[in-house]
Protein backbone atom coordinates (compact mmCIF):
# COMPACT_ATOMS: atom_id res chain seq x y z
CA UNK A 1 -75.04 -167.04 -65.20
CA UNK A 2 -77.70 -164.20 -66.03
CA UNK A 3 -74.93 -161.91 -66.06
CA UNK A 4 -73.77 -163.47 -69.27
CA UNK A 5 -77.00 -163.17 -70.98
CA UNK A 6 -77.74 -159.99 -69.80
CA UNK A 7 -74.69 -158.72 -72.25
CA UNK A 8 -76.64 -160.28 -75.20
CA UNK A 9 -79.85 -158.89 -74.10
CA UNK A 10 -79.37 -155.86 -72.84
CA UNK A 11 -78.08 -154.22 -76.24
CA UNK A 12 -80.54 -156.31 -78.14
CA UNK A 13 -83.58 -154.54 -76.20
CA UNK A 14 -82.01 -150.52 -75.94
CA UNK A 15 -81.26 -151.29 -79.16
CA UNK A 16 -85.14 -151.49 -79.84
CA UNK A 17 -86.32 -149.12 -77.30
CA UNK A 18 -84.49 -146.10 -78.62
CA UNK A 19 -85.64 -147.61 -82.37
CA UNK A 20 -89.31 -147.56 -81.44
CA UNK A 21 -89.61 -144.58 -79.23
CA UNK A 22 -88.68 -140.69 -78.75
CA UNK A 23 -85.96 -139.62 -75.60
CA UNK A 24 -89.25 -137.89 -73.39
CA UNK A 25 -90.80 -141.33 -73.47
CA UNK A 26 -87.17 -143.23 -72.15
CA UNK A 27 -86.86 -140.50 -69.77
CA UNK A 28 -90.56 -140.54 -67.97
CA UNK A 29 -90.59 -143.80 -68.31
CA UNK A 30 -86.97 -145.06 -66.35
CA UNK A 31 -87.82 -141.99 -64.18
CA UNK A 32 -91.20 -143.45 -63.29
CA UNK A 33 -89.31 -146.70 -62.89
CA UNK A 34 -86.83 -145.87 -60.53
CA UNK A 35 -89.33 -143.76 -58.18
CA UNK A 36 -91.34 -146.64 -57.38
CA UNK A 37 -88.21 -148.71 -56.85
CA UNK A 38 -87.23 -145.70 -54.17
CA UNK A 39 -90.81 -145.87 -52.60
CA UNK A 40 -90.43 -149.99 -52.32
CA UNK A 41 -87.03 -149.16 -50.75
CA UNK A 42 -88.22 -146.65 -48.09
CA UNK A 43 -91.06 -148.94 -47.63
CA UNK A 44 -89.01 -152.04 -46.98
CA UNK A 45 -86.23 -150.33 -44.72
CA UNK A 46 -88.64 -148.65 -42.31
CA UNK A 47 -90.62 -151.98 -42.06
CA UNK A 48 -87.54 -153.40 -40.97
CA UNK A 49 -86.37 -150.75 -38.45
């Protein structure tokens, strides 16, 4: 069900963030974004070893 919303969504908000912002900000930002999803990741598999 999301999945169907998300392709409303989705272009509605990019569509905003690259109107409101300048490319270093998207870039730090989704690559501050994606580390801490990397250090939850690490964190949760070696919990579970």
């Amino acid at each position: 069900m999301w999945y169907y919303y998300s392709t409303y969504i989705d272009p509605l908000t990019g569509s905003w963030v690259a109107e409101h912002s300048t490319w270093p900000w998207i870039f730090w930002s989704t690559s501050m974004l994606c580390g801490v999803v990397q250090l939850v990741g690490f964190i949760l598999i070696f919990n579970l070893i």
